[in-house]
N, C-alpha and C. Protein backbone atom coordinates (compact mmCIF):
# COMPACT_ATOMS: atom_id res chain seq x y z
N UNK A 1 -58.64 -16.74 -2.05
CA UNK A 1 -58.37 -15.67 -1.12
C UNK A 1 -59.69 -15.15 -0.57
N UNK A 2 -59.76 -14.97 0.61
CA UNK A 2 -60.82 -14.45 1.09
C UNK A 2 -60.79 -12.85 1.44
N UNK A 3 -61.56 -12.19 0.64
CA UNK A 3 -61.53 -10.62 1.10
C UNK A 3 -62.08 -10.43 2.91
N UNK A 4 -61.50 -9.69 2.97
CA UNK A 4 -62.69 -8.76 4.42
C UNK A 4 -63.58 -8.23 3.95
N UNK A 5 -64.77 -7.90 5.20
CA UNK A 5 -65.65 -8.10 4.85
C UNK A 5 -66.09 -6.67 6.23
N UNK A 6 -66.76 -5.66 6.25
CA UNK A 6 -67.04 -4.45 7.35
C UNK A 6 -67.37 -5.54 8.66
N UNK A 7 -68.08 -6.30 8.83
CA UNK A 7 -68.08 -7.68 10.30
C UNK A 7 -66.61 -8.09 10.50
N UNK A 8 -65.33 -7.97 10.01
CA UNK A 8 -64.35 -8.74 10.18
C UNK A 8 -63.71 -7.27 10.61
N UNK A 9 -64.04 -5.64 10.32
CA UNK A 9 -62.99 -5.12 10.94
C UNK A 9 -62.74 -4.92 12.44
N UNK A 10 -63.66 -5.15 13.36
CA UNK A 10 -63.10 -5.49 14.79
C UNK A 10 -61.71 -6.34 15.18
N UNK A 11 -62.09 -7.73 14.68
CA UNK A 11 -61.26 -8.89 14.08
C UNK A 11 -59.33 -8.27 13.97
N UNK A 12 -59.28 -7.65 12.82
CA UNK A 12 -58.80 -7.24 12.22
C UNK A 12 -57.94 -6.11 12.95
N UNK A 13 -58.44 -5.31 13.38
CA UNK A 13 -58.12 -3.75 14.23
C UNK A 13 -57.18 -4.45 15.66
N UNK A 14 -58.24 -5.81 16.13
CA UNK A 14 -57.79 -5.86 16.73
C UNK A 14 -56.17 -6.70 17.32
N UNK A 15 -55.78 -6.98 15.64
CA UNK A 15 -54.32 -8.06 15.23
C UNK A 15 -53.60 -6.64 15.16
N UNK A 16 -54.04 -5.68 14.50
CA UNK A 16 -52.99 -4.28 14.44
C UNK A 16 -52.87 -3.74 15.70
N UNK A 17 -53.61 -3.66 16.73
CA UNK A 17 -53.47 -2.82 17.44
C UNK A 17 -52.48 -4.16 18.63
N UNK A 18 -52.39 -5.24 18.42
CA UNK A 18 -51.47 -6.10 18.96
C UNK A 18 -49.95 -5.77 18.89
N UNK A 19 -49.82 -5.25 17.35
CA UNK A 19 -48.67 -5.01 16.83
C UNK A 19 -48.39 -3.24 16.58
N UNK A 20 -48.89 -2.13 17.88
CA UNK A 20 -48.80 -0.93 17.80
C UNK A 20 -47.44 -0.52 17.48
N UNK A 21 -46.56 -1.41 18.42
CA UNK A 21 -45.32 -0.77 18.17
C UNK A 21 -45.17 -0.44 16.61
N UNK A 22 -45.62 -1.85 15.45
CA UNK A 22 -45.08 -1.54 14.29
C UNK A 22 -46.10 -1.04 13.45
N UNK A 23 -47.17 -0.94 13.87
CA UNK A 23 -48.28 -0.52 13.09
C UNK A 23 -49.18 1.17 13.75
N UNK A 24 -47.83 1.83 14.57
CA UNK A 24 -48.93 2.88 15.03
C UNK A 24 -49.76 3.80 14.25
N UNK A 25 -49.36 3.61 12.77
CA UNK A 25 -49.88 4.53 11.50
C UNK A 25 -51.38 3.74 11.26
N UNK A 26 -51.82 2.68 11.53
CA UNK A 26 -53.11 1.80 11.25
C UNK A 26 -54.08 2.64 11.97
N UNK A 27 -55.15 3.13 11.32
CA UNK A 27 -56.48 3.55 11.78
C UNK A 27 -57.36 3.14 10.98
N UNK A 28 -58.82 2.65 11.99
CA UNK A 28 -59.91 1.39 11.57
C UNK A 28 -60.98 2.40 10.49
N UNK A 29 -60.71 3.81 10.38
CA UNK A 29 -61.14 4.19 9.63
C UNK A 29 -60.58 3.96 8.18
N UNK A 30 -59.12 3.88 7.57
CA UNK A 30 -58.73 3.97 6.96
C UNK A 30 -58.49 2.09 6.46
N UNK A 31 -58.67 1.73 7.83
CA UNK A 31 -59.00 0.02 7.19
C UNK A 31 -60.04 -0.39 6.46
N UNK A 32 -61.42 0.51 7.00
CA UNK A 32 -62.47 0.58 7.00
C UNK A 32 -63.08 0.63 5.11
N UNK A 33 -62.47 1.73 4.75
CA UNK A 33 -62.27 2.31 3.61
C UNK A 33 -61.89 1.12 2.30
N UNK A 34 -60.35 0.79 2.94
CA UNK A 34 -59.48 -0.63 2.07
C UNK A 34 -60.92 -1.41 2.12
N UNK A 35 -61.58 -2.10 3.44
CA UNK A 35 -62.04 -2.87 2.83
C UNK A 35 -63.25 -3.04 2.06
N UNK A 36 -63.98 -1.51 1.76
CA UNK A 36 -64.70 -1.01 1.10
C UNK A 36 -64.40 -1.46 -0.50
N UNK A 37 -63.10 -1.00 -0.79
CA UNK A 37 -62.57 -1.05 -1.84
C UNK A 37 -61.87 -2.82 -2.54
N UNK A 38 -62.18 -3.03 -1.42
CA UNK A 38 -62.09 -4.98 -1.87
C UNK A 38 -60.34 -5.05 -1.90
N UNK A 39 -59.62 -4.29 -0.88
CA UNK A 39 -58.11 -3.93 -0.67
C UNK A 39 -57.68 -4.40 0.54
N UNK A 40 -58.50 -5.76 0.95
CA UNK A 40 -58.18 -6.26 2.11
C UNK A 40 -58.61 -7.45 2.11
N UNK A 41 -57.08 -8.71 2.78
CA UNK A 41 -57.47 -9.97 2.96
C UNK A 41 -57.55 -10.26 4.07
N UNK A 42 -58.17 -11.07 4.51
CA UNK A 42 -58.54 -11.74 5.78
C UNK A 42 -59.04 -13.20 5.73
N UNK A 43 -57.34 -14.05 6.36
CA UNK A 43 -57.87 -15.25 5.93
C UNK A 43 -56.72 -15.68 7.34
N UNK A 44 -57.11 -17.09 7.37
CA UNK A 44 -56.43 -17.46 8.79
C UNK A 44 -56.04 -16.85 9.73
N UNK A 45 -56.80 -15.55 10.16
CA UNK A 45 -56.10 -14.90 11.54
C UNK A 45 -54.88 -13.91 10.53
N UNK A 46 -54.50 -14.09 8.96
CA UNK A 46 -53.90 -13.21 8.60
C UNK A 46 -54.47 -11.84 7.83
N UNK A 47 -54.18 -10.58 8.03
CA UNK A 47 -54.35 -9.62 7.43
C UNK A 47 -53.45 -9.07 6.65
N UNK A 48 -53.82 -9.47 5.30
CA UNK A 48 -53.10 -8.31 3.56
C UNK A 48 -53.76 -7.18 3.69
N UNK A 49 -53.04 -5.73 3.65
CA UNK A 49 -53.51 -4.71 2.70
C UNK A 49 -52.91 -4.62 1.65
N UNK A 50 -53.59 -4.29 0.27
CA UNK A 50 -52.69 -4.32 -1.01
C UNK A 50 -53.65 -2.99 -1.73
N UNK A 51 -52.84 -3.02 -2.76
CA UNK A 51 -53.80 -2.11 -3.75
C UNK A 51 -52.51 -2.17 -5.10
N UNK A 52 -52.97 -1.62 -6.34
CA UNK A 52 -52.28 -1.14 -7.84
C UNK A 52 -52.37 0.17 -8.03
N UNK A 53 -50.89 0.25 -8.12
CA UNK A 53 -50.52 1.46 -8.58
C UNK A 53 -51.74 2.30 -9.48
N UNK A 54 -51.70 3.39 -9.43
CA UNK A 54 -52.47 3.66 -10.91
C UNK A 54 -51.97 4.30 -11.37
N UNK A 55 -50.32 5.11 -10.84
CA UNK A 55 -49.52 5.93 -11.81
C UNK A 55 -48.30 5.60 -11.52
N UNK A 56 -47.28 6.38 -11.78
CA UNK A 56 -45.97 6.06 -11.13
C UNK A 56 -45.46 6.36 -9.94
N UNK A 57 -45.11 5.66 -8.99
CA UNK A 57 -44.93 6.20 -7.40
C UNK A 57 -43.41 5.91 -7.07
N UNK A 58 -42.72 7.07 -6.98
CA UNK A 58 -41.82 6.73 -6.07
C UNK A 58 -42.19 6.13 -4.48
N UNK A 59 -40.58 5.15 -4.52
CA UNK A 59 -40.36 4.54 -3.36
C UNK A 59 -39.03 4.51 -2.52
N UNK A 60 -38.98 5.86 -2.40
CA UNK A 60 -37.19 5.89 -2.29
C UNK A 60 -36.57 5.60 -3.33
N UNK A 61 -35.76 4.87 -3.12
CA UNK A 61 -34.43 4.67 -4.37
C UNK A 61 -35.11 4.34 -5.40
N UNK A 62 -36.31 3.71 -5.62
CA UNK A 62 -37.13 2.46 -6.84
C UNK A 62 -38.19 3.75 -7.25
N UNK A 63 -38.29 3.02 -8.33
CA UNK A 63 -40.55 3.55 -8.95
C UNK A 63 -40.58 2.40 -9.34
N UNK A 64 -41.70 2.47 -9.22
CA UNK A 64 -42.81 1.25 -9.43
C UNK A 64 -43.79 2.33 -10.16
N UNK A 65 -44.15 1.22 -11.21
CA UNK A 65 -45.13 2.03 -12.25
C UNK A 65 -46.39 1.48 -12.60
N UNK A 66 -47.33 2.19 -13.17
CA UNK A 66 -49.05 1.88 -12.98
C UNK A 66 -48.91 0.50 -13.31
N UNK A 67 -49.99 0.03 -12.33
CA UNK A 67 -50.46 -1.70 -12.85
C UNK A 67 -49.32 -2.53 -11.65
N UNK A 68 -48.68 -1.99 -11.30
CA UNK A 68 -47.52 -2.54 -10.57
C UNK A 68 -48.10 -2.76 -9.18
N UNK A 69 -48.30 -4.09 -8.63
CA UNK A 69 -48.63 -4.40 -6.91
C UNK A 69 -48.38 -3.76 -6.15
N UNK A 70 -49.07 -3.75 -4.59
CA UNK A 70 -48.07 -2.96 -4.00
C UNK A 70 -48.65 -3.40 -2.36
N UNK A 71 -47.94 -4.04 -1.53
CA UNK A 71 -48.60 -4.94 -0.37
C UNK A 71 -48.35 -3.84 0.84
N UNK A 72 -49.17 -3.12 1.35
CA UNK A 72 -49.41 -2.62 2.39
C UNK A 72 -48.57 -3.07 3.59
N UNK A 73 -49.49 -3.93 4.23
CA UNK A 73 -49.25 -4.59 5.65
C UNK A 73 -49.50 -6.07 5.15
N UNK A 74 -49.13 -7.14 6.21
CA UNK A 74 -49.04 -7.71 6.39
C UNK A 74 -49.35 -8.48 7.77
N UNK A 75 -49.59 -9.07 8.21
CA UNK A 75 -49.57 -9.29 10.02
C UNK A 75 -50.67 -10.57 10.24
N UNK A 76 -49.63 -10.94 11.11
CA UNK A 76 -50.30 -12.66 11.62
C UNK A 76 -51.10 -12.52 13.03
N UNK A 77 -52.11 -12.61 13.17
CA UNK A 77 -52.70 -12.49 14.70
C UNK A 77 -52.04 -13.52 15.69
N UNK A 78 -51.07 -14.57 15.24
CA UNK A 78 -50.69 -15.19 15.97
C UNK A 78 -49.11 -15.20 15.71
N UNK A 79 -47.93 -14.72 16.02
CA UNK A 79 -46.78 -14.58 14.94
C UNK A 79 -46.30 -16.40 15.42
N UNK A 80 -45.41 -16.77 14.30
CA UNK A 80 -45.11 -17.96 14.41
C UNK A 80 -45.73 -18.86 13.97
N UNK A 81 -46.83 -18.82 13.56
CA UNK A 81 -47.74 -20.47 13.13
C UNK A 81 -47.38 -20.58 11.99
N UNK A 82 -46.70 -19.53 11.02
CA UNK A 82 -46.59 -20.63 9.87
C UNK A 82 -47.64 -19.72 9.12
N UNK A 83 -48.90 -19.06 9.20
CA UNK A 83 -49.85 -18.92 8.36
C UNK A 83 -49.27 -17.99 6.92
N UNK A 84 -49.30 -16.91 8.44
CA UNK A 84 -48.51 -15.78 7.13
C UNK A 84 -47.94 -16.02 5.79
N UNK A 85 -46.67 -17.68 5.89
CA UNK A 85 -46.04 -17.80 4.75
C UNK A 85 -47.24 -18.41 3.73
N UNK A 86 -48.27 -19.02 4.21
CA UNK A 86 -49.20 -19.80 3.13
C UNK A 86 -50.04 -18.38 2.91
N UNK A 87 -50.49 -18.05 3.84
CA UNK A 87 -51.66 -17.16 3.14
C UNK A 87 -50.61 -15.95 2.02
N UNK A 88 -49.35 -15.66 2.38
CA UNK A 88 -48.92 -14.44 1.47
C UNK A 88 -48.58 -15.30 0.11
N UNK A 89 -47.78 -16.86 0.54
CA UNK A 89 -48.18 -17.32 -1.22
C UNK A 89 -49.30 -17.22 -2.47
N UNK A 90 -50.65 -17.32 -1.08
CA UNK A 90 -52.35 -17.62 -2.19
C UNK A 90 -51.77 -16.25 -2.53
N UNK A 91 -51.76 -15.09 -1.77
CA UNK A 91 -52.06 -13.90 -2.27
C UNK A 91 -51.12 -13.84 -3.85
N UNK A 92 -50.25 -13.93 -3.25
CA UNK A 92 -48.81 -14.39 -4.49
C UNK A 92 -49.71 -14.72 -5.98
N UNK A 93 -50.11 -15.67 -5.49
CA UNK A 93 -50.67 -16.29 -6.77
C UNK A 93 -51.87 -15.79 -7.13
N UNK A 94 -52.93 -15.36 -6.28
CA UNK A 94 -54.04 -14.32 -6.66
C UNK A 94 -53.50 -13.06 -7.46
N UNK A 95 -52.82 -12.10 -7.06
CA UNK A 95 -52.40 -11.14 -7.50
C UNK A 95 -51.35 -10.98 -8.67
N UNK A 96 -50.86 -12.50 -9.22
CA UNK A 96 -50.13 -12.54 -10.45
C UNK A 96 -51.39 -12.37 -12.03
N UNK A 97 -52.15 -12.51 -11.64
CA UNK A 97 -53.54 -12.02 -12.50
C UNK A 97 -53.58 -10.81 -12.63
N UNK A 98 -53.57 -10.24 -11.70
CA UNK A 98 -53.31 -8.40 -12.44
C UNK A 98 -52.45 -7.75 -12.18
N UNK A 99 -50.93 -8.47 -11.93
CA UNK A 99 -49.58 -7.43 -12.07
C UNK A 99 -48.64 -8.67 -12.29
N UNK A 100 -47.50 -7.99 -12.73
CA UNK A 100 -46.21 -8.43 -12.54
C UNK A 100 -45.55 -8.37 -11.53
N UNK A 101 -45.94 -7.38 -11.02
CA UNK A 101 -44.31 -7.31 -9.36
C UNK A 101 -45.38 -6.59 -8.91
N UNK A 102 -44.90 -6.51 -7.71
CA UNK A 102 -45.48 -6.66 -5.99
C UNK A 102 -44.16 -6.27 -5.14
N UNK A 103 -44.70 -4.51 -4.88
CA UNK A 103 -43.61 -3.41 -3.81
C UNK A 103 -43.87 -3.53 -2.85
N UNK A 104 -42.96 -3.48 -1.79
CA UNK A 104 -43.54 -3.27 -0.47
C UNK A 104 -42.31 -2.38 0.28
N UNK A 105 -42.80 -1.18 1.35
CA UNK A 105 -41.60 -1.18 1.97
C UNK A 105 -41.81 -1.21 3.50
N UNK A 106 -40.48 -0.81 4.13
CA UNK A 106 -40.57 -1.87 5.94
C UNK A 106 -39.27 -1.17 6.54
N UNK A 107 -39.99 -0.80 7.64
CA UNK A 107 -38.90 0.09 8.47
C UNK A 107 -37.52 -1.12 8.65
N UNK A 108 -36.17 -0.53 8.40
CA UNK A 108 -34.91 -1.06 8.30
C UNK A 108 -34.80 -2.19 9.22
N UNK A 109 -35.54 -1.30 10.70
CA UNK A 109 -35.27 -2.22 12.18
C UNK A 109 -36.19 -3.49 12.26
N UNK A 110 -36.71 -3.64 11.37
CA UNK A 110 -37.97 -4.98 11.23
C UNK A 110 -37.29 -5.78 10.97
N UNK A 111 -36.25 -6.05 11.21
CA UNK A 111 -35.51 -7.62 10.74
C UNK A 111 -36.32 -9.05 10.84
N UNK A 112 -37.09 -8.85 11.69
CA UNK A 112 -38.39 -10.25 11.31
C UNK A 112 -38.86 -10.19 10.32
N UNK A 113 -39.51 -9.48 10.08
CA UNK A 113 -40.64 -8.74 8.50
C UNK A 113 -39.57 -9.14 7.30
N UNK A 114 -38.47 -8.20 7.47
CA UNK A 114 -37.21 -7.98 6.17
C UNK A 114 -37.08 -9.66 5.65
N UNK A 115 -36.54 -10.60 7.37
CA UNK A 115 -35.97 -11.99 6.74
C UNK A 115 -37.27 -13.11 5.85
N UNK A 116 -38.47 -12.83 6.84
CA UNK A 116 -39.77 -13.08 6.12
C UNK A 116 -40.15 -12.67 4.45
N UNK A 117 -39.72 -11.83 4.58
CA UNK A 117 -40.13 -11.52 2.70
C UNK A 117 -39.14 -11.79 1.86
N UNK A 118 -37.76 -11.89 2.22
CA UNK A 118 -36.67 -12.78 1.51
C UNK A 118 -36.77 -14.63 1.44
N UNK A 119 -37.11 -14.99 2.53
CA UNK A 119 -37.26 -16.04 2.75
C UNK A 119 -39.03 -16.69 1.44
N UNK A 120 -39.42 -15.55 1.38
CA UNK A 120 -40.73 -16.15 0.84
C UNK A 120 -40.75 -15.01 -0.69
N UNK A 121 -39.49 -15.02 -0.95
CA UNK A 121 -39.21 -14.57 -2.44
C UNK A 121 -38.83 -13.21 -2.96
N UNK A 122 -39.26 -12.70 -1.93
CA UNK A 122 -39.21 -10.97 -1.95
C UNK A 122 -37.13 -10.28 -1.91
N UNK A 123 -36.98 -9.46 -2.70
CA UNK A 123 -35.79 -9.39 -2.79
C UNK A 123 -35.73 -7.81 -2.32
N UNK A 124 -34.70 -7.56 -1.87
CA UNK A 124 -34.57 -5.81 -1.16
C UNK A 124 -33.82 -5.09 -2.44
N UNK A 125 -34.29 -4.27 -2.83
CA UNK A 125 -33.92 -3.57 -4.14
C UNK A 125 -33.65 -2.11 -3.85
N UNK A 126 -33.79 -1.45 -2.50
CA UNK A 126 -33.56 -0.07 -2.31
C UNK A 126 -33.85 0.50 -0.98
N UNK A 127 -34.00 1.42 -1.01
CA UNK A 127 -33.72 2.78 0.33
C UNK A 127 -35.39 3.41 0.19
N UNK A 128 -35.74 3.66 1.55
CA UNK A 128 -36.42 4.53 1.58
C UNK A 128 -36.69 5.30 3.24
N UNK A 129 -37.00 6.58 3.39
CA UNK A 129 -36.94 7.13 4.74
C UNK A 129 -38.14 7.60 4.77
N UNK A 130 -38.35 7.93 6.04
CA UNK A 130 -40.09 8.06 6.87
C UNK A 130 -39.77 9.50 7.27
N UNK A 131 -40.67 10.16 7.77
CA UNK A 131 -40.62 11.66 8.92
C UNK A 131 -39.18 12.02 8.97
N UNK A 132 -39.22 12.77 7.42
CA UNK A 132 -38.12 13.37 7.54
C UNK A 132 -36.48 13.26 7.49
N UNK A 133 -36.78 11.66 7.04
CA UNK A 133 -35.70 11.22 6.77
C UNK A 133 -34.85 10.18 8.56
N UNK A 134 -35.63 10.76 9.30
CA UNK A 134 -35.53 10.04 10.75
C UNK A 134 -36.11 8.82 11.04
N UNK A 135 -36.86 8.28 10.21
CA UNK A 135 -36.83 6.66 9.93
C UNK A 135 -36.57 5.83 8.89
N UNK A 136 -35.66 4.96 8.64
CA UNK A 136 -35.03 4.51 7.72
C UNK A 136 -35.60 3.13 7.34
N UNK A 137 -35.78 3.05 6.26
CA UNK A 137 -36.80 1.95 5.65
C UNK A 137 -35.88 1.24 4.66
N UNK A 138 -36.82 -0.25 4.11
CA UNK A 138 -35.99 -0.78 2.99
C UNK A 138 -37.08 -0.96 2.03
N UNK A 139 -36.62 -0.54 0.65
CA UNK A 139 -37.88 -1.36 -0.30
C UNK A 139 -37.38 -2.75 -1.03
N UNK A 140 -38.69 -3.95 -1.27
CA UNK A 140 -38.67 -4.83 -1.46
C UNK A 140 -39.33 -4.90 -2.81
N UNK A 141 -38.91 -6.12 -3.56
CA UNK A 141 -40.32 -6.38 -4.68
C UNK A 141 -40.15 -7.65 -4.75
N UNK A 142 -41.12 -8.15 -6.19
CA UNK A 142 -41.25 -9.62 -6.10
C UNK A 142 -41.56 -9.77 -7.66
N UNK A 143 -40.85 -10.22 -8.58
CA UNK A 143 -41.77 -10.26 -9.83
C UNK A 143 -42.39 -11.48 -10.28
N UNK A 144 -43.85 -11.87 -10.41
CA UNK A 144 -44.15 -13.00 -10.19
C UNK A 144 -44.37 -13.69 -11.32
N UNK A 145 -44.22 -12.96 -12.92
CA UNK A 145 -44.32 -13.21 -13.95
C UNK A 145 -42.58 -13.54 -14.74
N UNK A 146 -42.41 -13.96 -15.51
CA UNK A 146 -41.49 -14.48 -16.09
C UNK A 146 -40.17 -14.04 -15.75
């Protein structure tokens, strides 16, 4: 897996800001930061944000508890090639080294995103809502250990 690197966040800012509609919450400061913290992949034109729990977090309907994955974003600078599914496997398999399961959640209306993370193992396990309850989300996980 290749981390990002502060030279790659132009790169980077500029695959999110492709995808505003679904990413208008992304600011290069706060990318900036992740990839300070070694909480950012950047590999084929694809961008992971991830990080571990460090306590217990609700997620709508689910908790996920310390030590437990937890995949940010996701996003292909090119949608369609195919990368996304290889690069989110390495990650898959990078990140079974220091967790068991791997949360993620995704506004309801993302039905690309939703069939993508079923299709590549991820199972929908619950509910969760945005601003107030006026955006309706789904949570996902993945357990990659036994």
């Amino acid at each position: 897996m290749r981390h990002a690197t502060i030279a790659d966040l132009s790169d980077i800012m500029k695959i999110f800001q492709k995808y505003r509609r679904i990413f208008p919450h992304i600011r290069s400061d706060a990318v900036k930061r992740e990839i300070e913290t070694g909480q950012v992949i950047f590999e084929d034109g694809v961008v992971i944000t991830y990080g571990i729990y460090k306590r217990r977090q609700a997620l709508g309907t689910c908790v996920a508890w310390r030590g437990d994955g937890h995949l940010g974003q996701i996003v292909n600078g090119e949608e369609g090639n195919g990368r996304a599914k290889a690069v989110l496997k390495k990650f898959f398999d990078f990140i079974r080294d220091r967790t068991n399961t791997v949360w993620l959640t995704v506004r309801r209306d993302n039905l690309r995103a939703r069939d993508f993370y079923v299709r590549n193992g991820m199972t929908e396990v619950g509910e969760i809502t945005w601003s107030g309850g006026t955006i309706e989300g789904c949570v996902y996980n993945i357990h990659l250990k036994g």
